[in-house]
Protein backbone atom coordinates (compact mmCIF):
# COMPACT_ATOMS: atom_id res chain seq x y z
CA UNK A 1 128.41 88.17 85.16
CA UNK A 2 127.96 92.00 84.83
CA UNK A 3 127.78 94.23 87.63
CA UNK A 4 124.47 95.40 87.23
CA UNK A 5 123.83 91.10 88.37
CA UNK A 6 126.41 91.02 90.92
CA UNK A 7 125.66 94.43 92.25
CA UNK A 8 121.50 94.09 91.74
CA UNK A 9 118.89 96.18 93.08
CA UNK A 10 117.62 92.76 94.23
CA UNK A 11 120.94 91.99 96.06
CA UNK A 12 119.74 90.30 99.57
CA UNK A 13 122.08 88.36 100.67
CA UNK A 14 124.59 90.88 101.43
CA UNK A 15 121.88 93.19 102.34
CA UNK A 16 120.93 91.18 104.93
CA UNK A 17 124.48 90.54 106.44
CA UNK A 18 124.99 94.09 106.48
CA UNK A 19 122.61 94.36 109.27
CA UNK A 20 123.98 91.60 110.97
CA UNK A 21 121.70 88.55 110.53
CA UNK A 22 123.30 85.55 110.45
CA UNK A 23 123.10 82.43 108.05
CA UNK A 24 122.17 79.93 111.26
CA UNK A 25 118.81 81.46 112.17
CA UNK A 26 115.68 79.01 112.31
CA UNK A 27 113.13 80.21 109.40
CA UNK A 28 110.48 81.13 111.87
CA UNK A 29 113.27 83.49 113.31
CA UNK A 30 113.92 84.74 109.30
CA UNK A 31 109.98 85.06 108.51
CA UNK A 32 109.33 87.52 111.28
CA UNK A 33 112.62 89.31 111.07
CA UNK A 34 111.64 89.80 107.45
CA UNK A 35 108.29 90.69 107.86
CA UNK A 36 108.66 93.31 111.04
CA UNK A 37 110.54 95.89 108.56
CA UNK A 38 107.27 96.09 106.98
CA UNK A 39 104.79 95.03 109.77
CA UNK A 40 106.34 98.14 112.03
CA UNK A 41 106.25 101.06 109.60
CA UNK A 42 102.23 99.75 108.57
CA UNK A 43 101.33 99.54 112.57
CA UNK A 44 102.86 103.32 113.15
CA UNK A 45 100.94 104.76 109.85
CA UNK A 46 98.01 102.80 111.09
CA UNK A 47 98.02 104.78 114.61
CA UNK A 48 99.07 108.29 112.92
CA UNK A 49 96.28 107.40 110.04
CA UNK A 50 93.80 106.86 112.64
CA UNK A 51 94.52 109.45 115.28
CA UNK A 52 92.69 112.74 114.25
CA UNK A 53 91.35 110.89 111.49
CA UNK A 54 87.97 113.81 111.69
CA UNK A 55 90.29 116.66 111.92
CA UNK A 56 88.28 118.52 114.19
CA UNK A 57 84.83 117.74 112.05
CA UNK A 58 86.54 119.58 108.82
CA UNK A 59 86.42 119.18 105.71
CA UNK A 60 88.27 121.11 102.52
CA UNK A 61 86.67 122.32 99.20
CA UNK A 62 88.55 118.88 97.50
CA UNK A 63 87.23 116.51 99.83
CA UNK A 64 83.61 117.94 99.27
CA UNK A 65 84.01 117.03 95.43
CA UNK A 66 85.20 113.56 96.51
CA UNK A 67 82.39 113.64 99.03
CA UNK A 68 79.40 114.37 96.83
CA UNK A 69 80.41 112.74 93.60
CA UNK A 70 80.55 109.41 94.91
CA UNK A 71 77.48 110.32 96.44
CA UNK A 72 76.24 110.19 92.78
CA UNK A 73 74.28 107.36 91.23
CA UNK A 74 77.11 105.05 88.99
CA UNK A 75 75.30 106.65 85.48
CA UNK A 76 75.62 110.26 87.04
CA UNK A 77 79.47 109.37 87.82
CA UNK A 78 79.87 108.35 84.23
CA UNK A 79 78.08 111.11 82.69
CA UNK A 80 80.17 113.82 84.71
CA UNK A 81 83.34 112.36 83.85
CA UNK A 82 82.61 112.79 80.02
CA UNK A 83 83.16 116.22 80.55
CA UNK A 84 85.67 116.88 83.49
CA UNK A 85 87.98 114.70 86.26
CA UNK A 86 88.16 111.71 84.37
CA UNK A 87 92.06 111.64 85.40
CA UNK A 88 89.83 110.83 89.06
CA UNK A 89 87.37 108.58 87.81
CA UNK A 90 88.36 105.42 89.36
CA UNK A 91 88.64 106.67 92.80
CA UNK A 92 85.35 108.03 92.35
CA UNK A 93 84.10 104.62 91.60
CA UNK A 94 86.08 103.38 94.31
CA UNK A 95 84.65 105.55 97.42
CA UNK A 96 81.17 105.34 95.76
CA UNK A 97 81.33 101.44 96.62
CA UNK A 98 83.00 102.79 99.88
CA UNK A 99 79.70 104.48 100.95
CA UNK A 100 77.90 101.91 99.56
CA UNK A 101 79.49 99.77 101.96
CA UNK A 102 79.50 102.13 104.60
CA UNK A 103 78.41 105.92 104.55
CA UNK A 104 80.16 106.96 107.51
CA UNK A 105 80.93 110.13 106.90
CA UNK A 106 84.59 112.12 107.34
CA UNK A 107 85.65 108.64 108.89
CA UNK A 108 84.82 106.23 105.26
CA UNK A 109 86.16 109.54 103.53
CA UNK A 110 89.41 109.24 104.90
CA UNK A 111 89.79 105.63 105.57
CA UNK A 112 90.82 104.59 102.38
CA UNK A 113 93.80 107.11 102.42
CA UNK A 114 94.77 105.65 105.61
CA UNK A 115 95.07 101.88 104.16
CA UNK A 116 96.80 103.14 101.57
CA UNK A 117 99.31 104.92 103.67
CA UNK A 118 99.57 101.67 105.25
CA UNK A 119 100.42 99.97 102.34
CA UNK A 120 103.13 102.68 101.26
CA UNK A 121 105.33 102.76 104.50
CA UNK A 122 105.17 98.67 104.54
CA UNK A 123 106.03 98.49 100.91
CA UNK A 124 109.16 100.87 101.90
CA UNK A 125 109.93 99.08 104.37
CA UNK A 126 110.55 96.10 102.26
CA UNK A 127 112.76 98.33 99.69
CA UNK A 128 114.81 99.23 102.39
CA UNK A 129 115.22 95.52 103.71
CA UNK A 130 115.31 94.30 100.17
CA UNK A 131 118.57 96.40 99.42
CA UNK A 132 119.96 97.67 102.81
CA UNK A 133 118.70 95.21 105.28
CA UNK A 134 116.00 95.20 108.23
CA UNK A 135 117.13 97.93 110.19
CA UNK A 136 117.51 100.22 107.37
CA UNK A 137 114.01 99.07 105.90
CA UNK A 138 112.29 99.53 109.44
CA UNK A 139 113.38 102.95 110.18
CA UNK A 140 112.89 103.54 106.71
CA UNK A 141 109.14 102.87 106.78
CA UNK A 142 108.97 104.33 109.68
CA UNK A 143 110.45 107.97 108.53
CA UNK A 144 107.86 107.71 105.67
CA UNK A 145 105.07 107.48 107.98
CA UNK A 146 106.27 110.44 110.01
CA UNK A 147 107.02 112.66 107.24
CA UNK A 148 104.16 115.79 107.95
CA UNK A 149 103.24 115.19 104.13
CA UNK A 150 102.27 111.68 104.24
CA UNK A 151 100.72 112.30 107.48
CA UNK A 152 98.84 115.31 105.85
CA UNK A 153 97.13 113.16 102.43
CA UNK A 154 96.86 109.91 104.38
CA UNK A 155 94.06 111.78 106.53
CA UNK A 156 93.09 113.26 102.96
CA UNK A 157 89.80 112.25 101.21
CA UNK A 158 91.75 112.25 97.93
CA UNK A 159 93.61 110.11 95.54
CA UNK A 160 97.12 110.73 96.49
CA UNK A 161 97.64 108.25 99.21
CA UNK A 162 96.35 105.55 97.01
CA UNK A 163 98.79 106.82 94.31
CA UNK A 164 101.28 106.38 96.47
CA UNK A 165 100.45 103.18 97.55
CA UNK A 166 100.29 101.75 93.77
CA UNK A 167 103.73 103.47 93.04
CA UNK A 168 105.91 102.25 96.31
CA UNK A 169 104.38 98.67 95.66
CA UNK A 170 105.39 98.87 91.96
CA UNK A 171 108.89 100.19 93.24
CA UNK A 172 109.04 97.16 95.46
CA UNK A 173 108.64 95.03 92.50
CA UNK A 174 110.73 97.03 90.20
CA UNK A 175 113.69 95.90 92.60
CA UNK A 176 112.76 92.30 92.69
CA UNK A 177 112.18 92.34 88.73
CA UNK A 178 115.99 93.61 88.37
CA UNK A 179 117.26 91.00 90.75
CA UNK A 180 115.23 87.74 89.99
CA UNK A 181 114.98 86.87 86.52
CA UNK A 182 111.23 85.85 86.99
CA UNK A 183 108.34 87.25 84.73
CA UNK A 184 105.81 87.44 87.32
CA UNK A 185 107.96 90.37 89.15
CA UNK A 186 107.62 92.31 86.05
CA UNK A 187 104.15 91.40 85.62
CA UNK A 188 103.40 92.74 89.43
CA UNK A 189 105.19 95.57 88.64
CA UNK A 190 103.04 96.78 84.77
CA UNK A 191 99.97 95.98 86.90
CA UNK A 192 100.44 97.64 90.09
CA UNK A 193 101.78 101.24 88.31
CA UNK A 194 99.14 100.60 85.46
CA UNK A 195 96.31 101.00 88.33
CA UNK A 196 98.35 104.13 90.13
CA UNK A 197 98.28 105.21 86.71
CA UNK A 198 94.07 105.13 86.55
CA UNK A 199 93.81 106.59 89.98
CA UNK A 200 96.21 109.48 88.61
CA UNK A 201 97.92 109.67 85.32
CA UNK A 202 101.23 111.45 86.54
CA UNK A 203 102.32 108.17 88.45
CA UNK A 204 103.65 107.40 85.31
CA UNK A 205 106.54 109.97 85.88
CA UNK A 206 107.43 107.21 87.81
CA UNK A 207 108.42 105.27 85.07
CA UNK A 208 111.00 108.40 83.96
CA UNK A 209 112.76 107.66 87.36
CA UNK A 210 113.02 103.66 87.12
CA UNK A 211 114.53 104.07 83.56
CA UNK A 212 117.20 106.32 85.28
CA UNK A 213 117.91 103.76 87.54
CA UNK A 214 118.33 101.07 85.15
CA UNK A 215 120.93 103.33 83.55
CA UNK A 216 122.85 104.67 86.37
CA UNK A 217 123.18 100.62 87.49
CA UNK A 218 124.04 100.01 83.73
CA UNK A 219 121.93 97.08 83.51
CA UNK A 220 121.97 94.27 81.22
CA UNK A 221 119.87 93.98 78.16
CA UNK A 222 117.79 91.44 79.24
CA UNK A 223 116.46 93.57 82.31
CA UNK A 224 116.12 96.73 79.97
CA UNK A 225 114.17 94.54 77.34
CA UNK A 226 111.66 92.92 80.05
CA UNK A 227 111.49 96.77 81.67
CA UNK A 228 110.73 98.00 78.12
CA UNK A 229 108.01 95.71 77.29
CA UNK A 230 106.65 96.55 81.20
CA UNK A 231 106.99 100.09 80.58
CA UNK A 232 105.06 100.02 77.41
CA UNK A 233 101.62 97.95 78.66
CA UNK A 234 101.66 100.73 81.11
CA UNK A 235 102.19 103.72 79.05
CA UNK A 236 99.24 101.66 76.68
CA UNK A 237 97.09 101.26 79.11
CA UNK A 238 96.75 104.32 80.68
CA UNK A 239 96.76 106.17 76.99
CA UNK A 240 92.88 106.06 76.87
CA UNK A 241 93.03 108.10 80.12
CA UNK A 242 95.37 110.45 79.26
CA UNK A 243 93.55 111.39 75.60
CA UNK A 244 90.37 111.85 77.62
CA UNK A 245 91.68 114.09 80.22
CA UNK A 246 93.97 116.37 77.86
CA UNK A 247 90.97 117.31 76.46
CA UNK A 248 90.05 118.31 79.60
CA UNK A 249 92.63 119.65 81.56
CA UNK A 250 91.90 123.61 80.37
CA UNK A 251 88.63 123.13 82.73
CA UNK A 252 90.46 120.56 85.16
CA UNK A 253 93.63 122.63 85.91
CA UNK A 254 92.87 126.28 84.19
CA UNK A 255 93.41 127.64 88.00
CA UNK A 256 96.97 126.32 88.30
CA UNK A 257 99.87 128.98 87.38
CA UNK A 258 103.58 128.47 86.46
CA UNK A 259 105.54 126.90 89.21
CA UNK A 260 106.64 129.70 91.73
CA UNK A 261 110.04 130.77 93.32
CA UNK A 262 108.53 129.28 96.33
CA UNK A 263 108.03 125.84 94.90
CA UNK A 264 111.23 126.02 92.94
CA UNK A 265 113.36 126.43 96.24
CA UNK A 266 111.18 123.56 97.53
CA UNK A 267 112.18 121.24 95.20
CA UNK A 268 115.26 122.32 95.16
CA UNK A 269 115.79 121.75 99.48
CA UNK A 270 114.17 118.42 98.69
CA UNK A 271 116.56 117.13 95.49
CA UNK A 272 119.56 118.57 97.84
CA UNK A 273 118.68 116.66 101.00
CA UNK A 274 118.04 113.87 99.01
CA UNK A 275 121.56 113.86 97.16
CA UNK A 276 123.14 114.55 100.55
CA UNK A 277 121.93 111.76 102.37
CA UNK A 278 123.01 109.27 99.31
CA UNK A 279 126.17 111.53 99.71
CA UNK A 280 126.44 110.88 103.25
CA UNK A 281 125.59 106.74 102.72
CA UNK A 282 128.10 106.13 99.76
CA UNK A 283 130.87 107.81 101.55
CA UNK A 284 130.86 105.56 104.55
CA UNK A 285 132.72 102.83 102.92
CA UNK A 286 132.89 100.58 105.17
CA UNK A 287 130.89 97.01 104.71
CA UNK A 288 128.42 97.60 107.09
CA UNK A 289 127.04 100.22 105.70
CA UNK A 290 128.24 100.04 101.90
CA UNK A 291 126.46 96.41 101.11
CA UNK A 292 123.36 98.22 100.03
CA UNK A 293 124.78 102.04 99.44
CA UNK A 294 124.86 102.15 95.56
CA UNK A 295 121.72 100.50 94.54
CA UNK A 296 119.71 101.92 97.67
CA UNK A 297 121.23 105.54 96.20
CA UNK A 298 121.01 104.47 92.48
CA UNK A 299 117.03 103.43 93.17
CA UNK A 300 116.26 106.54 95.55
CA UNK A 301 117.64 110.03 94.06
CA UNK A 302 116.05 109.66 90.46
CA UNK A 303 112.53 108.54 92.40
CA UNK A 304 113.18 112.02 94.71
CA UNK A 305 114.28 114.11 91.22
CA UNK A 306 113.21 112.67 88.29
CA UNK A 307 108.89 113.00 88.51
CA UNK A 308 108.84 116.66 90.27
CA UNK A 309 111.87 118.17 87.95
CA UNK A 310 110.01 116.83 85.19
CA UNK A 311 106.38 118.19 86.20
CA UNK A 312 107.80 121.22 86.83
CA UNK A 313 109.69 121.84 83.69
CA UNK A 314 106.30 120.73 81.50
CA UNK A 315 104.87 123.17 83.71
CA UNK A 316 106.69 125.88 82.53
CA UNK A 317 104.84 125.47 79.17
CA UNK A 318 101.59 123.70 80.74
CA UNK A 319 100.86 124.39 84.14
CA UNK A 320 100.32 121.10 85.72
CA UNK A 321 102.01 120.82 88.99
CA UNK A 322 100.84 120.74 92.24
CA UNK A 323 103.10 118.78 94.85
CA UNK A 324 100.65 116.34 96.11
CA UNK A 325 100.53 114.94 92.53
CA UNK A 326 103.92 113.62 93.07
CA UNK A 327 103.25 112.47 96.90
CA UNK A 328 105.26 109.57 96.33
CA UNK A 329 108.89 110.95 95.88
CA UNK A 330 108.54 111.14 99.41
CA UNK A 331 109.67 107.70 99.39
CA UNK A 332 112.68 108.14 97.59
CA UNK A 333 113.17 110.70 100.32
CA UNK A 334 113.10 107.92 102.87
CA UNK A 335 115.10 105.56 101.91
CA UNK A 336 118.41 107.15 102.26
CA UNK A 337 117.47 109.06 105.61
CA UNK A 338 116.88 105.41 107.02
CA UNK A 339 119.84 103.98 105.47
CA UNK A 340 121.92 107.20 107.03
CA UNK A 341 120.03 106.84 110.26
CA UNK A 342 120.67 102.62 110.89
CA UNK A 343 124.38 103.32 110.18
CA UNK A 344 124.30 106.36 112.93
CA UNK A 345 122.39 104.26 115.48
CA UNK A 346 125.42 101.03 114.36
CA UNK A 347 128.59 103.70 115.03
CA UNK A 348 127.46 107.09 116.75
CA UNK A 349 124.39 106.17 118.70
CA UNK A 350 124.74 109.36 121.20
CA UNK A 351 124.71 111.37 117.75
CA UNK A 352 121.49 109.19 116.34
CA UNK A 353 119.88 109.60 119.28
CA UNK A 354 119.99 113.25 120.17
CA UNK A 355 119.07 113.75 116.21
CA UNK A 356 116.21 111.72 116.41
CA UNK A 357 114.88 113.81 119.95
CA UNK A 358 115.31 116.84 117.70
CA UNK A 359 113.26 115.11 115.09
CA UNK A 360 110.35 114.37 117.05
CA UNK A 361 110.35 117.88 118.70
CA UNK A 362 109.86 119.09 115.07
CA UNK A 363 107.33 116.75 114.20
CA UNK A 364 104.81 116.87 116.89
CA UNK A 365 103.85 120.21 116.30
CA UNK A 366 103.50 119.38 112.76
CA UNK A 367 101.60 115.94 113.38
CA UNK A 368 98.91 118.42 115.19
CA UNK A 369 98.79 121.12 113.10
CA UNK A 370 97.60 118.67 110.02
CA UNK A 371 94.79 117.30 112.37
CA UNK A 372 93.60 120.93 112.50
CA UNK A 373 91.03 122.54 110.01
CA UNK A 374 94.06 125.59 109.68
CA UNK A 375 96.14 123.21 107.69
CA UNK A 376 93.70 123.04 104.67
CA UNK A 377 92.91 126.38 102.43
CA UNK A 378 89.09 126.11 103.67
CA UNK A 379 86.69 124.14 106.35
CA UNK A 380 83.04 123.51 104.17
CA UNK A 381 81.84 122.38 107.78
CA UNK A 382 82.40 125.36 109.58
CA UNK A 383 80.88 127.08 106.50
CA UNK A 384 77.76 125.47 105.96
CA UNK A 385 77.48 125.82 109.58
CA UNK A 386 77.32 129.61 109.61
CA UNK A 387 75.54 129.63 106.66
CA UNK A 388 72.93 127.16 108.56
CA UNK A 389 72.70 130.17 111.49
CA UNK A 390 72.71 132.70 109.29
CA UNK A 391 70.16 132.03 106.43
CA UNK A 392 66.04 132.25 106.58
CA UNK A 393 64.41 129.59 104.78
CA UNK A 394 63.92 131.12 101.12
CA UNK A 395 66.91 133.82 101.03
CA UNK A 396 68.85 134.30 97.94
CA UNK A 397 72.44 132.71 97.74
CA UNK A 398 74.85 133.63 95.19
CA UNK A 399 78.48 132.05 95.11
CA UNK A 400 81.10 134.27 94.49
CA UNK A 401 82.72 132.69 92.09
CA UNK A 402 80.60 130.15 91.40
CA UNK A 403 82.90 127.51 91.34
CA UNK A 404 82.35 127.88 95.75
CA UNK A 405 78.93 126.19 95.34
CA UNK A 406 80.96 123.17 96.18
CA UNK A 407 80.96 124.71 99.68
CA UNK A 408 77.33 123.87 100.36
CA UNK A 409 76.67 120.92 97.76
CA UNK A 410 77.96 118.55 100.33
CA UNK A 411 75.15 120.03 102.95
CA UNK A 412 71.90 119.38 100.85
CA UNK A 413 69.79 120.14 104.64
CA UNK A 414 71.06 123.79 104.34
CA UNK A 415 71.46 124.05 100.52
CA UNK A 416 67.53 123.05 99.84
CA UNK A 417 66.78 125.61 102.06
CA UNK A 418 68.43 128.55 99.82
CA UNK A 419 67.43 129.79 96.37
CA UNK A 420 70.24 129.65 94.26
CA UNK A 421 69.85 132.61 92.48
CA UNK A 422 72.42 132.28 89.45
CA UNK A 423 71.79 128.09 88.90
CA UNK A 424 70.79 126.98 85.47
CA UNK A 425 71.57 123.13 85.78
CA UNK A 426 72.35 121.11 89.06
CA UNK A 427 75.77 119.55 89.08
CA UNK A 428 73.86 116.30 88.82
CA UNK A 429 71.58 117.41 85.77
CA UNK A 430 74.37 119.67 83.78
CA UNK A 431 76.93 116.35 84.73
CA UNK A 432 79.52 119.04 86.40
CA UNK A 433 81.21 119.69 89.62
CA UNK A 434 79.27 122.92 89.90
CA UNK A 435 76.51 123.31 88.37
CA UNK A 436 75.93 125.66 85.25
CA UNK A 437 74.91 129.42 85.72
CA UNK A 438 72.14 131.75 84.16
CA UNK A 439 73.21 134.09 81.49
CA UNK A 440 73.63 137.59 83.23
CA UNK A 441 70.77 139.01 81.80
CA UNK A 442 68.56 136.39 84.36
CA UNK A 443 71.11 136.62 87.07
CA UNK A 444 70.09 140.06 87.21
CA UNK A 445 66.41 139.66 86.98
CA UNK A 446 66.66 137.15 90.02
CA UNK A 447 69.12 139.01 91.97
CA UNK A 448 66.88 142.19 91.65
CA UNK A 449 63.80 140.46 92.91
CA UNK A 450 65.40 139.09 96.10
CA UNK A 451 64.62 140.50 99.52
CA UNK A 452 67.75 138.85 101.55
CA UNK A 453 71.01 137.49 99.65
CA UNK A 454 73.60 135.24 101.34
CA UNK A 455 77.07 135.60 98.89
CA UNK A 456 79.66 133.07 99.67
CA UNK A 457 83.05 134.72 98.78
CA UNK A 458 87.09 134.37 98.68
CA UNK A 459 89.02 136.01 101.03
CA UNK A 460 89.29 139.17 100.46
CA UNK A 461 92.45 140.17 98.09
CA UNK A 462 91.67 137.42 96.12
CA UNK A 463 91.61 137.76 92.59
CA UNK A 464 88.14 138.59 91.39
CA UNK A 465 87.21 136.40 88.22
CA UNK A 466 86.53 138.72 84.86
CA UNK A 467 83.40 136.59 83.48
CA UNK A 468 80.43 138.30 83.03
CA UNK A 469 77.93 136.19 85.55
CA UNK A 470 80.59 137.50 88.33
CA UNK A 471 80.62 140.98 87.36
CA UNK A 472 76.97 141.32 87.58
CA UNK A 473 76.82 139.78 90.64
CA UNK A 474 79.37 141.98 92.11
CA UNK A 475 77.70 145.50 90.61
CA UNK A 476 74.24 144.56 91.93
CA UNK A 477 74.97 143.52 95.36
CA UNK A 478 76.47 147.14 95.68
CA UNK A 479 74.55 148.94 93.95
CA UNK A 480 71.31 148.06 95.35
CA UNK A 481 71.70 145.66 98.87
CA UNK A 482 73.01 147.12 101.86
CA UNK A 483 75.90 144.79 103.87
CA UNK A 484 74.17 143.70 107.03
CA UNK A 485 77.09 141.88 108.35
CA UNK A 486 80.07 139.73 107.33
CA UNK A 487 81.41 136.16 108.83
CA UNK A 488 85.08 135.31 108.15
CA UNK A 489 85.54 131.27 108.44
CA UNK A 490 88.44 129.74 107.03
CA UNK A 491 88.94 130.56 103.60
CA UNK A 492 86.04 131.92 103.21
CA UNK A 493 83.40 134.90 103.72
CA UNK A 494 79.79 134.30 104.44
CA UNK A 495 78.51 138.05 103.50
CA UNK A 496 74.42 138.89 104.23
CA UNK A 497 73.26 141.41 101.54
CA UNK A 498 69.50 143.21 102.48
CA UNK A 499 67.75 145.80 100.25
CA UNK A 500 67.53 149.22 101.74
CA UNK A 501 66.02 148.94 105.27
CA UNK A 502 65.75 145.34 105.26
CA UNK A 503 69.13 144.28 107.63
């Protein structure tokens, strides 16, 4: 038998012993001690996912575009992602039956990020039993759910929890695929990442980092053929997606830039503490905590490394990354801290304990700040709010760029009440996010014949786009409107422009 058999990812039984079950328990006393490593981890990301879940009645620019495009009819959906976000069409599709369901606002928004976050800190919770034993899987899970990131998207009205979800699930298969010689593990597994895959295309990075595995635990050919075949109907299936939004992605992610120092050294802290903590598991040695060490490492470093190294190198030529598209390397993250923390709390329990004191002092102020509207780059609440007490009923608006119109598409009541003075096409009739704009020719005709102009602008010392519809835009309002007074929310400016005399 080779060692990739005797040594699985799959390899239970001495798992379980090294976390001190015995072989004489009853099998209702097995079912719930096998189900609580996953039961506790989904009850604490059930409270966290919950708690805050209106962060302070706020809502960010991304969560407006989910917000408003499911409010779409099902043929306006399809039409808009001809032309941009297909790689998001299926959650679209999914929180459009959502609010069919149940339009209840920033709550039904969220709540499907929530589940999903559920799903994700049971499913590693079962990894971590599966190859380390309860204890390891419980606090596993339960780090997961306290991580500040997975806190952050599971309150997110966005994709990324649900990506998440699909990929730890899939993981959690992988493992049983390797160590049971049963198709229908490897069928769960193409399935499950095939649908993360639909509700975003770079969960297949995850396949990069289960390959790795498979060759660090130099497994046998059978488990590399069934992987390959699995690997494949993914990769197939999600190829229709992935033709349709290359052809998109100039428009989709033409804001992003070259990874930064900043997110370099990121990565970098996160690969390290990830390496260390396997470093720190492997090297104690001793059965107790070395049942589960090398698959639990061999499973858990290249899911930490493998999809954000990768992103970030095809970045360098194609500027695609953005850390929440990789949200679940977080649970390669996890893993090991668990594994590292159940063998503290078995041989050094003063040490586990004060650690995990120092832990929670760190993560409370965290765990508030994400419920806050300052932990997003913008509130469109707070915005269309001042807009609301600012604006007479027929002033000018102009968005500044015009891509910001998402800030008030999501509050039709104060929207209607504006003329847009640069719109062409609706977002609904043009099938965009946006809208389409008026050549500048007409921009300036209607600018010129307004009385009162509400702009909606960055920050200032934000870059100022070059196109011509924002140039004009920018000239006029100066050269012939008066400032009358300025609002600073967050992330934004909410500017009132008035003709000469007219503030």
């Amino acid at each position: 038998m080779s060692r990739a058999n005797v040594e699985s990812l799959g390899a239970e039984r001495d798992a379980l012993r090294a976390d001190g079950s015995t072989r004489s328990e009853p099998p209702g006393s097995r079912t719930a001690r096998a189900l609580l490593p996953a039961a506790v981890p989904a009850a604490t990301a059930l409270a966290l996912g919950l708690w805050g879940i209106g962060r302070q009645n706020s809502m960010w620019r991304d969560e407006s575009v989910t917000y408003q495009v499911a409010h779409r009819s099902l043929g306006d959906i399809w039409g808009l992602l001809h032309h941009i976000d297909a790689v998001h069409g299926l959650y679209y599709l999914l929180m459009h039956a959502v609010f069919g369901l149940w339009d209840g606002g920033l709550t039904a928004l969220r709540l499907p990020s929530v589940v999903a976050t559920v799903l994700a800190a049971a499913a590693v919770g079962a990894i971590g039993t599966r190859l380390a034993g309860p204890r390891t899987g419980t606090l596993a899970g339960l780090i997961f759910a306290l991580l500040p990131i997975t806190q952050m998207y599971a309150q997110e009205g966005r994709s990324y929890a649900l990506v998440t979800a699909g990929v730890t699930w899939s993981t959690y298969f992988f493992v049983r695929a390797t160590g049971t010689p049963r198709p229908r593990w490897w069928t769960a597994y193409a399935l499950t990442l095939g649908l993360a895959c639909w509700l975003h295309e770079f969960a297949a990075l995850a396949l990069v980092a289960h390959g790795l595995t498979l060759w660090w635990s130099k497994a046998p050919r059978p488990v590399w053929r069934s992987w390959t075949i699995a690997a494949a109907c993914v990769t197939a299936g999600v190829a229709p997606l992935a033709v349709v939004s290359a052809g998109q992605a100039e428009a989709q992610l033409g804001w992003l830039g070259r990874p930064s120092l900043s997110m370099w050294l990121q990565f970098l802290a996160v690969a390290a503490a990830g390496a260390l903590l396997c470093r720190l598991l492997v090297r104690a040695g001793s059965a107790e905590a070395g049942a589960g060490a090398g698959p639990l490492t061999r499973l858990a470093l290249p899911l930490v490394i493998a999809p954000t190294g990768l992103l970030m190198l095809i970045s360098l030529v194609k500027p695609w990354y953005v850390d929440r598209y990789v949200l679940y390397t977080m649970a390669g993250l996890a893993l090991p801290a668990g594994a590292v923390l159940s063998r503290a709390l078995a041989t050094r329990r003063l040490w586990a304990s004060l650690s995990i004191a120092a832990a929670v002092a760190v993560l409370v102020p965290w765990s508030l700040l994400v419920r806050s509207p300052e932990s997003r780059k913008d509130d469109v609440v707070a915005i269309a709010h001042t807009v609301q007490r600012t604006a007479h009923p027929g002033d000018g608006v102009l968005f500044m760029p015009s891509r910001r119109r998402e800030w008030l598409l999501s509050y039709p009541k104060v929207y209607d009440r504006l003329d847009d003075l640069a719109l062409a096409k609706s977002p609904t009739a043009s099938r965009t996010l946006q809208g389409t704009e008026l050549p500048p020719s007409e921009i300036r005709r209607r600018v010129l014949g307004a009385d009162r102009i509400i702009a909606l602008m960055d920050p200032q010392g934000q870059p100022l786009d070059p196109f011509p519809q924002e140039e004009v835009k920018r000239q006029l309002l100066k050269r012939y409107f008066e400032e009358c007074g300025r609002v600073q929310e967050r992330g934004a400016q909410i500017v009132l422009y008035a003709k000469s005399g007219g503030c």
